[in-house]
C-alpha atoms as a PDB file:
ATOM      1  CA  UNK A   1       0.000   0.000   0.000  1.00  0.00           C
ATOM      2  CA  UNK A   2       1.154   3.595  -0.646  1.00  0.00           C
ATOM      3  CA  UNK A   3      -0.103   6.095   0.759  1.00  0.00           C
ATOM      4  CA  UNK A   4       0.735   9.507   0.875  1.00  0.00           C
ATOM      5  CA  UNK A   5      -0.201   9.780   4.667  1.00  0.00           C
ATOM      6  CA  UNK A   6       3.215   8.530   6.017  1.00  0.00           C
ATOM      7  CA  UNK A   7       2.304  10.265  10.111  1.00  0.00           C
ATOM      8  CA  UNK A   8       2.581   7.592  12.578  1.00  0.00           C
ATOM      9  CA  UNK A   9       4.731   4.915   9.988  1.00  0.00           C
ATOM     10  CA  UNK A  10       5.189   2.882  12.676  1.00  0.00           C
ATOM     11  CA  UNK A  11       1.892   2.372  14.594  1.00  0.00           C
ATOM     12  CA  UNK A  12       0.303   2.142  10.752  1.00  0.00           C
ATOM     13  CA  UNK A  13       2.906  -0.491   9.895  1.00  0.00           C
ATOM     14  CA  UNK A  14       2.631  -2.365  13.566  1.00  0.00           C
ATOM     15  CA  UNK A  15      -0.723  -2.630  13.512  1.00  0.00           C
ATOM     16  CA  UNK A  16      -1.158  -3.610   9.904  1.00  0.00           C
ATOM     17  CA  UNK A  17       1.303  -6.764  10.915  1.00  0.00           C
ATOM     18  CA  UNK A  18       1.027  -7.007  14.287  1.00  0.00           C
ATOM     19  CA  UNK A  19      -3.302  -7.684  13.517  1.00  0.00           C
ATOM     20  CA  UNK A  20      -2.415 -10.239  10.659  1.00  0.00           C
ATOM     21  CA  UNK A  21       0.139 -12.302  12.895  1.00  0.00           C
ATOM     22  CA  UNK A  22      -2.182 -12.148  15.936  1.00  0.00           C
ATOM     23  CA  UNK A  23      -5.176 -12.786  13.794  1.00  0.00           C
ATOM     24  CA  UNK A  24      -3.028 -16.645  12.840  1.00  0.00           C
ATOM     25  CA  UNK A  25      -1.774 -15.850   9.771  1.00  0.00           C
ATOM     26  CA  UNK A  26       1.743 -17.271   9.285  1.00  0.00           C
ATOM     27  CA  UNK A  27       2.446 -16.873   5.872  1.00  0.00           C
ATOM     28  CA  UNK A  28       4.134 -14.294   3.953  1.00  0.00           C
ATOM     29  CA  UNK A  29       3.407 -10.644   4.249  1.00  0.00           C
ATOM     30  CA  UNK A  30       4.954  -8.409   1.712  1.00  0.00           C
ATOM     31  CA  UNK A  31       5.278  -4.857   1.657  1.00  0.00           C
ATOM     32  CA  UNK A  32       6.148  -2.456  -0.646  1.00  0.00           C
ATOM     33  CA  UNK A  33       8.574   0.866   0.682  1.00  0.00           C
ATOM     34  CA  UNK A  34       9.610   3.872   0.031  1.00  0.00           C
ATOM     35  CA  UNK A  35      12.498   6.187   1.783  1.00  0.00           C
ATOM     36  CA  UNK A  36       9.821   7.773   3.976  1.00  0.00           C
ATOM     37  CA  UNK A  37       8.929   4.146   5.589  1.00  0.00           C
ATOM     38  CA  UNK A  38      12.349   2.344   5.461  1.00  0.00           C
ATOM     39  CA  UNK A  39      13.159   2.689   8.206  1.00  0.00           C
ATOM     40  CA  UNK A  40       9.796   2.077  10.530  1.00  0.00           C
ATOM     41  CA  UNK A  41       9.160  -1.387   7.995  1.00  0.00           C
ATOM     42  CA  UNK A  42      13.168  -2.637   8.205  1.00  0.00           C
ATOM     43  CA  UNK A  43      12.397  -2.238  12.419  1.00  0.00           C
ATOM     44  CA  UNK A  44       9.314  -4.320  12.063  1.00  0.00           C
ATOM     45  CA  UNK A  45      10.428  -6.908   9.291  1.00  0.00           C
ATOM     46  CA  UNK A  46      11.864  -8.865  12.269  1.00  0.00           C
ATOM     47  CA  UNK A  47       9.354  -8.649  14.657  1.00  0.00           C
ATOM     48  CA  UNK A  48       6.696  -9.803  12.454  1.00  0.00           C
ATOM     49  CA  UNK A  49       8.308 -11.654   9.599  1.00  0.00           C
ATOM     50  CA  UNK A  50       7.752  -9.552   6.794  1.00  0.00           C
ATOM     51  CA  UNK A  51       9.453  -9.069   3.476  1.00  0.00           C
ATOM     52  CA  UNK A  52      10.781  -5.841   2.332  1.00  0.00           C
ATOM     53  CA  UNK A  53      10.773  -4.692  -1.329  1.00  0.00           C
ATOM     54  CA  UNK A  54      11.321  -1.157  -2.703  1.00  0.00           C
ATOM     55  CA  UNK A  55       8.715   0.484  -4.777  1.00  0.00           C
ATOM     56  CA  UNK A  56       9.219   0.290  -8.191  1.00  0.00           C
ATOM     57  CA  UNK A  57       9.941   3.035 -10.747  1.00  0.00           C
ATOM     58  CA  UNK A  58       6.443   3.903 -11.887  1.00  0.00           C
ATOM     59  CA  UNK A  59       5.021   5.268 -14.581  1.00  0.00           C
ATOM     60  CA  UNK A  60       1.553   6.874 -13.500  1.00  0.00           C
ATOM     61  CA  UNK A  61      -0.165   6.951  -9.587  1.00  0.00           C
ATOM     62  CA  UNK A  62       1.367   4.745  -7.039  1.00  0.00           C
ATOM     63  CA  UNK A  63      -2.308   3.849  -6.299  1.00  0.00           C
ATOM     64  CA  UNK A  64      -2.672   2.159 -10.032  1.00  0.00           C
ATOM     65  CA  UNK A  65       1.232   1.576 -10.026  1.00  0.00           C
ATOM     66  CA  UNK A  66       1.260  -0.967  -7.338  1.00  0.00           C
ATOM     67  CA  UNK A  67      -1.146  -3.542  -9.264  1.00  0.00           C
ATOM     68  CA  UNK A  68       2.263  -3.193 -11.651  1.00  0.00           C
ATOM     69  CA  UNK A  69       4.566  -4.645  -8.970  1.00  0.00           C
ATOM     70  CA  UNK A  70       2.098  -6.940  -7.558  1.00  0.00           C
ATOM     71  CA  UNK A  71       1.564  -8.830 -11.345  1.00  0.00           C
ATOM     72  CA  UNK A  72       5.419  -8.958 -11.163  1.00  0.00           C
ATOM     73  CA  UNK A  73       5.693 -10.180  -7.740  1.00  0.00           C
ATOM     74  CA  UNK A  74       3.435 -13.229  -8.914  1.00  0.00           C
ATOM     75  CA  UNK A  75       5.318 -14.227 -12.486  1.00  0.00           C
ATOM     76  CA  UNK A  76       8.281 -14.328 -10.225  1.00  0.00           C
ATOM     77  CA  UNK A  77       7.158 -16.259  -6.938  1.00  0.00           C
ATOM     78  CA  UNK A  78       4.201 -17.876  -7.912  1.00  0.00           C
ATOM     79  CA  UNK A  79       5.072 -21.481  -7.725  1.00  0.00           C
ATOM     80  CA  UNK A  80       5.088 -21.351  -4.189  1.00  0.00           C
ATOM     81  CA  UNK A  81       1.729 -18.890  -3.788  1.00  0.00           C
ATOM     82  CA  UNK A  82      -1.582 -20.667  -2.965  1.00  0.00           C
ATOM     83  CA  UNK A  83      -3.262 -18.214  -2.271  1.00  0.00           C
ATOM     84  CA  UNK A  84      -2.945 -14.004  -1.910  1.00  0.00           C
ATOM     85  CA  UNK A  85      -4.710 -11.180  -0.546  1.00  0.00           C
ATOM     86  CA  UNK A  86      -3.860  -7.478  -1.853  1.00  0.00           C
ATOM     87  CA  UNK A  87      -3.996  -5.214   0.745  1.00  0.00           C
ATOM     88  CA  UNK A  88      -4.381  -1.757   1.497  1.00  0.00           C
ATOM     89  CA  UNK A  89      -2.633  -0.927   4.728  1.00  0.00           C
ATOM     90  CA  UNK A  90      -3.311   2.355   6.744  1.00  0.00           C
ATOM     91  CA  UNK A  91      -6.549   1.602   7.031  1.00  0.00           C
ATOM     92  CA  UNK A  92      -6.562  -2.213   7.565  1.00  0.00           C
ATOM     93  CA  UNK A  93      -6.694  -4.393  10.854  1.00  0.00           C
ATOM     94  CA  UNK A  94      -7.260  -7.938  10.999  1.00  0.00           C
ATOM     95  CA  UNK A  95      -9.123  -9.798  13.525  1.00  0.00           C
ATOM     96  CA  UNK A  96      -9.159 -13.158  12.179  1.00  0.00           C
ATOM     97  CA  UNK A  97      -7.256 -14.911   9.714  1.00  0.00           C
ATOM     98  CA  UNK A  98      -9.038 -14.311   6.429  1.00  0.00           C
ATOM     99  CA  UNK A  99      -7.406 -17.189   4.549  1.00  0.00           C
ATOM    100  CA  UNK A 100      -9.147 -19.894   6.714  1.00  0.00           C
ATOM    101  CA  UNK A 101     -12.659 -18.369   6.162  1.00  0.00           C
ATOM    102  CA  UNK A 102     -14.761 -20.384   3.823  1.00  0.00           C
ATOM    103  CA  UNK A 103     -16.006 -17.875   1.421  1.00  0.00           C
ATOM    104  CA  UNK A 104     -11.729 -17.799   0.852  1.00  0.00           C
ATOM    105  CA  UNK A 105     -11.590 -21.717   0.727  1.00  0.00           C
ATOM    106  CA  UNK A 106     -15.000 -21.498  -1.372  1.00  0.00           C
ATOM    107  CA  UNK A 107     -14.102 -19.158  -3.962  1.00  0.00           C
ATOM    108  CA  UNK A 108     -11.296 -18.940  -6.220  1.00  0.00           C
ATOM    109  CA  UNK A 109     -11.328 -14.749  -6.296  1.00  0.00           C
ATOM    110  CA  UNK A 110     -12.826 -12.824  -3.770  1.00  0.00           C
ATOM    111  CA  UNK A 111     -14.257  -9.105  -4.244  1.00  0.00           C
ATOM    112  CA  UNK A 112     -15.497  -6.817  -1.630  1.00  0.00           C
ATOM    113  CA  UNK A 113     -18.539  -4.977  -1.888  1.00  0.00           C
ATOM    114  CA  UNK A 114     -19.358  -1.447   0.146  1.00  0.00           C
ATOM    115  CA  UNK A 115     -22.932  -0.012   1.048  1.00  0.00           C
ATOM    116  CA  UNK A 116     -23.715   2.111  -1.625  1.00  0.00           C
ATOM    117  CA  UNK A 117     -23.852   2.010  -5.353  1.00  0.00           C
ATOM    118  CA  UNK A 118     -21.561   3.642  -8.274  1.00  0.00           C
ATOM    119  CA  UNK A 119     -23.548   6.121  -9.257  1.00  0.00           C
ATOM    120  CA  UNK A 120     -24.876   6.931  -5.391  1.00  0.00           C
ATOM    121  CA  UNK A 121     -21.008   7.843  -4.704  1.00  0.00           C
ATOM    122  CA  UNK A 122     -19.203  10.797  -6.564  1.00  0.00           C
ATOM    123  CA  UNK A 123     -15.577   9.534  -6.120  1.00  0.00           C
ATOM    124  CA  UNK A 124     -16.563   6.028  -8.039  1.00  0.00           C
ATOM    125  CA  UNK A 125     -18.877   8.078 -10.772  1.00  0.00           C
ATOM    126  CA  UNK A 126     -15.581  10.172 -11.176  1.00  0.00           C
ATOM    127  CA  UNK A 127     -13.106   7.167 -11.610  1.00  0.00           C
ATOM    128  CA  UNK A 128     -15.452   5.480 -13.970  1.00  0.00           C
ATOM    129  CA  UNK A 129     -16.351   8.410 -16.106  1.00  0.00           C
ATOM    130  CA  UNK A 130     -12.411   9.303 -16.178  1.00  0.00           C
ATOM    131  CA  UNK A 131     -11.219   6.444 -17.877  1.00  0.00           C
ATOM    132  CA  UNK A 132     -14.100   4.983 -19.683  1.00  0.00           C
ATOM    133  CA  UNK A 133     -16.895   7.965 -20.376  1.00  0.00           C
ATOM    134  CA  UNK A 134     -20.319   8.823 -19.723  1.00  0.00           C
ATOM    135  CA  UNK A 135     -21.671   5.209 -21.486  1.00  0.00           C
ATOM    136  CA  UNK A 136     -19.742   3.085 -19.744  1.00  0.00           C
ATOM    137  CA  UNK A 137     -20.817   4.433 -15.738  1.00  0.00           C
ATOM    138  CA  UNK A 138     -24.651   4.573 -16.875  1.00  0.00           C
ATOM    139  CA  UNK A 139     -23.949   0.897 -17.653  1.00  0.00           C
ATOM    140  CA  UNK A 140     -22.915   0.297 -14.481  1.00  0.00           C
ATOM    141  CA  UNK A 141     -24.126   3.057 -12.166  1.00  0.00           C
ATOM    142  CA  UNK A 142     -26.691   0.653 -10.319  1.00  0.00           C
ATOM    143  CA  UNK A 143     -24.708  -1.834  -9.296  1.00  0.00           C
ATOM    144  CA  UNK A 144     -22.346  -1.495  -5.695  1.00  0.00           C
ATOM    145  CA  UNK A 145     -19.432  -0.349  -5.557  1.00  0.00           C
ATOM    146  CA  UNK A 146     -16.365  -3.004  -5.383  1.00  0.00           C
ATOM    147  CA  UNK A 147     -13.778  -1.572  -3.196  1.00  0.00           C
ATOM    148  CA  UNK A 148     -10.164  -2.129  -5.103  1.00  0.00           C
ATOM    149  CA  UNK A 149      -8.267  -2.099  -1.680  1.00  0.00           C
ATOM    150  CA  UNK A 150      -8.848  -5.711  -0.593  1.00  0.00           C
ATOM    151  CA  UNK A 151      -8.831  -8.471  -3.045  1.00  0.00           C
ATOM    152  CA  UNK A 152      -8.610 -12.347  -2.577  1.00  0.00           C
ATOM    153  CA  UNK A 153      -7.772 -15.003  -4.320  1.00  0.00           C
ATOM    154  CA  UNK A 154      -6.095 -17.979  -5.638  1.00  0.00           C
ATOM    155  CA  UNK A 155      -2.364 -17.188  -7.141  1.00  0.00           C
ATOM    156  CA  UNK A 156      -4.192 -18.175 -10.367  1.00  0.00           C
ATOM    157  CA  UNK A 157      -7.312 -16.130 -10.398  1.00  0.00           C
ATOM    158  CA  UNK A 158      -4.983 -12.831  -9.253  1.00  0.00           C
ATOM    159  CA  UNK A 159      -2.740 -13.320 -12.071  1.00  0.00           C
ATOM    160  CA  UNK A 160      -5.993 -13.161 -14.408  1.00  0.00           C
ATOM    161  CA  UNK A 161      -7.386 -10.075 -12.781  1.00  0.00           C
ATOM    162  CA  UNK A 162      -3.762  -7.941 -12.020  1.00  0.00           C
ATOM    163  CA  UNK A 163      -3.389  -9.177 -16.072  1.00  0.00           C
ATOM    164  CA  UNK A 164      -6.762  -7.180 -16.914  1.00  0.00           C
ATOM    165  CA  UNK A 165      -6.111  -4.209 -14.695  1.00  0.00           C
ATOM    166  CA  UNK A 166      -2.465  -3.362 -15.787  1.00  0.00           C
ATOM    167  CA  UNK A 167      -3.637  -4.234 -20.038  1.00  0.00           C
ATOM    168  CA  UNK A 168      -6.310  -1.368 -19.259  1.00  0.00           C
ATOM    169  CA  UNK A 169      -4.178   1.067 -17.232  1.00  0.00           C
ATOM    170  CA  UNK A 170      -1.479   0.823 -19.580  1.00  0.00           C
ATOM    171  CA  UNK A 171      -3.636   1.917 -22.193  1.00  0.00           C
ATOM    172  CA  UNK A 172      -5.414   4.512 -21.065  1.00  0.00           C
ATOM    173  CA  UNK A 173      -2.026   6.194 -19.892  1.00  0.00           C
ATOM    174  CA  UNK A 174      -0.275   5.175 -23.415  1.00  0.00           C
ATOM    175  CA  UNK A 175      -3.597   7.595 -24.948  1.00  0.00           C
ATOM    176  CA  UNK A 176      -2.525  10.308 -22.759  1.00  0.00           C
ATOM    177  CA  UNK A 177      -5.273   9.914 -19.880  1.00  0.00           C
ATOM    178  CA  UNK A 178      -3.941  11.101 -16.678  1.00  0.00           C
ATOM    179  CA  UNK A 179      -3.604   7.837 -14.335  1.00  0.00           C
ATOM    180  CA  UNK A 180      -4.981   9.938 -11.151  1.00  0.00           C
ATOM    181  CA  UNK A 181      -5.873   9.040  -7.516  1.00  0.00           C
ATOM    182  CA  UNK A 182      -8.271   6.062  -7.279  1.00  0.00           C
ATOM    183  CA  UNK A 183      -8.542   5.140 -10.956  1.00  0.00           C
ATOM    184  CA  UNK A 184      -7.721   1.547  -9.938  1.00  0.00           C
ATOM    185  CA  UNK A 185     -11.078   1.616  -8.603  1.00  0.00           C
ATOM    186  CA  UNK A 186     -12.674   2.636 -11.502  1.00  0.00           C
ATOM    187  CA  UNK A 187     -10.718   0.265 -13.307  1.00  0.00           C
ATOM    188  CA  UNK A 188     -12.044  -2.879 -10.929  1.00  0.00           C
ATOM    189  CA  UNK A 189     -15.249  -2.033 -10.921  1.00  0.00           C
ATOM    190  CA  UNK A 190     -15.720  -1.874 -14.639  1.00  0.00           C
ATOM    191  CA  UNK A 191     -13.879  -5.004 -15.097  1.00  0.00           C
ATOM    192  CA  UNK A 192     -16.465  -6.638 -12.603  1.00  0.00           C
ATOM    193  CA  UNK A 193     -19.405  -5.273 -13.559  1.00  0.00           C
ATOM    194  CA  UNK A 194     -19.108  -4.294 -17.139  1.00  0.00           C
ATOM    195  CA  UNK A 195     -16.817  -7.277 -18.156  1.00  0.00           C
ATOM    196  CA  UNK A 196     -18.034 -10.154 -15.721  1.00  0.00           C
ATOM    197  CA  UNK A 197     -14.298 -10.609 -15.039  1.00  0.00           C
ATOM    198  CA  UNK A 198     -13.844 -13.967 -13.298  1.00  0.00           C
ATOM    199  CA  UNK A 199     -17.655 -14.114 -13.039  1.00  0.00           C
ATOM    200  CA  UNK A 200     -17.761 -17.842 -12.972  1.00  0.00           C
ATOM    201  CA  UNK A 201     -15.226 -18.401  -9.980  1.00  0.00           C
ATOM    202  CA  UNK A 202     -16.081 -15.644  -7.926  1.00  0.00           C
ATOM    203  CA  UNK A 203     -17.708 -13.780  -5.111  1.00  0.00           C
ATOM    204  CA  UNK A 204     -18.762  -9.967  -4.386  1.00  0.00           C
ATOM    205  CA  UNK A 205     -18.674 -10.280  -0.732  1.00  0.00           C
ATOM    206  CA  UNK A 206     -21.075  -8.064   1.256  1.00  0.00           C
ATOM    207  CA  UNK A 207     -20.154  -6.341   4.676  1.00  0.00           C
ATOM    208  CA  UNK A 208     -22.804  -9.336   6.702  1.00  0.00           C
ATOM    209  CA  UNK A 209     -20.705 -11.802   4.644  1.00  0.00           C
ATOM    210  CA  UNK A 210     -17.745 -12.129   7.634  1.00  0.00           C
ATOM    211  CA  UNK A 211     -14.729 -11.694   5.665  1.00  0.00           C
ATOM    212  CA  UNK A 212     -13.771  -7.978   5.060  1.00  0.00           C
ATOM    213  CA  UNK A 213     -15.820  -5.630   6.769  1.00  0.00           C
ATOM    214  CA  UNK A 214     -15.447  -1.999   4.405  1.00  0.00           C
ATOM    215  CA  UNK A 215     -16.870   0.912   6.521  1.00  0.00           C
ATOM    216  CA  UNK A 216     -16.685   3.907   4.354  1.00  0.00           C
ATOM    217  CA  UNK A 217     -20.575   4.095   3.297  1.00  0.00           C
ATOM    218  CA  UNK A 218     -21.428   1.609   6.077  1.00  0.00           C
ATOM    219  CA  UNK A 219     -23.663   2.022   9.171  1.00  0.00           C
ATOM    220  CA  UNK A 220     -21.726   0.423  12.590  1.00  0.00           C
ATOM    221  CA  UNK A 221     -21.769  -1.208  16.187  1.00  0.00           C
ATOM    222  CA  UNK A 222     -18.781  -2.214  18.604  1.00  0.00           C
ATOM    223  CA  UNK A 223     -18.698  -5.443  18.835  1.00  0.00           C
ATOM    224  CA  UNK A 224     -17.587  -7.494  21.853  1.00  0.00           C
ATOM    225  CA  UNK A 225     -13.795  -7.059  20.674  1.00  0.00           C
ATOM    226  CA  UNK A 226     -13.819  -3.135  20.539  1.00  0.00           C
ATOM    227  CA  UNK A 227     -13.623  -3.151  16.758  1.00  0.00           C
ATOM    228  CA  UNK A 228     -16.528  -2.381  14.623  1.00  0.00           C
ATOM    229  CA  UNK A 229     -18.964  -4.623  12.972  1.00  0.00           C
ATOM    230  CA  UNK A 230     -22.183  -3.952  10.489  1.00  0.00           C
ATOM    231  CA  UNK A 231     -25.204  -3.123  12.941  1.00  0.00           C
ATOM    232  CA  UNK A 232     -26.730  -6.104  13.860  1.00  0.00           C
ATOM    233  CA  UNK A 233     -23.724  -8.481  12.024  1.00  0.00           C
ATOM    234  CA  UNK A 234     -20.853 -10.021  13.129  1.00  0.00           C
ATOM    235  CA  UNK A 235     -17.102  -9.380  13.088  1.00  0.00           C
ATOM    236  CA  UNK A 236     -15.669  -9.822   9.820  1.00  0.00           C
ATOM    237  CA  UNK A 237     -11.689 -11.258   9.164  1.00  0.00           C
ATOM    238  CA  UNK A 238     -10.484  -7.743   7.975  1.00  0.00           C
ATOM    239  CA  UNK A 239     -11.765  -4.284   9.284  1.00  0.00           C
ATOM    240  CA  UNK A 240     -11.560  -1.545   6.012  1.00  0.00           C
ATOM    241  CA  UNK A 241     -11.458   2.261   6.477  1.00  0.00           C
ATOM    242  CA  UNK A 242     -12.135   1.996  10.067  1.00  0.00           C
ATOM    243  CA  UNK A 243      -9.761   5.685  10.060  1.00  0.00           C
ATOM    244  CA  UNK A 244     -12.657   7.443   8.315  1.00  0.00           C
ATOM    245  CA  UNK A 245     -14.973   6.941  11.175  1.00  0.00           C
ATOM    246  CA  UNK A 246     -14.931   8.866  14.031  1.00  0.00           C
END
């Protein structure tokens, strides 16, 4: 994740790990650095386990750019990847492990849905408009949004989808569009709901589902673990934008 908040690198960074590794998860957790974070992430890649890499030379937003070093990440390890889970990380905590949930174990590629629809949310009508035009986000303006900053899957199903994403990105930025701040969402959601991507081997996942719980447009209790849940659901694996609530 990249973000261009870097206040508080550390607590971000410890709780981002520190909730996956108490949550059970003992695989491999990767992370992607710049200068600014260096030196929090290379204090906390022994304490938790985790894998540094430097973030690559991009050509367009770091928020579209990293779906460029996450396709590459795959050609090169993906022998040995069952399954991943592309993260956001500022606003991400982890109660459970999410790999273990059976929606995960169900469902070759997992998408996560938020409470409101595409054309119900400006930023979303933006990103779609942006890149694809007016036709294109009528087409799609009723169905919910898909939130690009947690994705699941199997190593297989990612490399299909990360394939998609980066053909389209590169496109639109080789015909001069400006690869701006969210487009990646744009880009997902079209390629869900427009193009069916993965349709037969996947699952939009709603907040009530259990797995990632994405706050932004929801409505929200406590629940008996101090972290937030839908009202009147259950905890959920992953907590999303729990920083935009008060």
């Amino acid at each position: 994740d990249w973000s261009s908040d870097v206040c508080s690198s550390d607590l971000v960074l410890d709780r981002f790990c520190g909730t996956a590794r108490r949550s059970g998860f003992g695989g491999r957790i990767v992370l992607w650095t710049d200068e600014a974070t260096l030196a929090t992430a290379t204090g906390l890649q022994r304490k938790h386990e985790v894998e540094l890499l430097p973030c690559p030379d991009q050509p367009y937003h770091l928020m579209t750019a990293r779906y460029l070093a996450y396709e590459e990440f795959l050609v090169r390890n993906g022998a040995g990847i069952d399954r991943v889970l592309l993260s956001d990380v500022r606003d991400v905590a982890f109660l459970s492990d999410p790999f273990v949930h059976a929606l995960a174990l169900r469902h070759p590629f997992c998408a996560f849905l938020e409470d409101t629809t595409i054309g119900d949310s400006i930023f979303n009508k933006t990103w779609v408009q942006q890149a694809f035009g007016d036709a294109a986000f009528l087409a799609i303006a009723h169905e919910p949004v898909s939130c690009s900053g947690t994705t699941l899957g199997t190593a297989d199903a990612m490399r299909v989808y990360l394939g998609r994403l980066n053909s389209i990105a590169k496109t639109l930025h080789a015909k001069g569009q400006p690869i701006t701040v969210g487009l990646d969402q744009g880009i997902h959601n079209v390629l869900l709901h427009r193009d069916r991507l993965l349709e037969s081997e996947r699952i939009l996942s709603s907040n009530r589902d259990g797995l990632v719980f994405t706050m932004g447009y929801s409505q929200h209790e406590l629940g008996a673990s101090g972290w937030p849940q839908p009202v009147g659901g259950t905890p959920a694996c992953i907590t999303h934008q729990f920083d935009r609530m008060n």
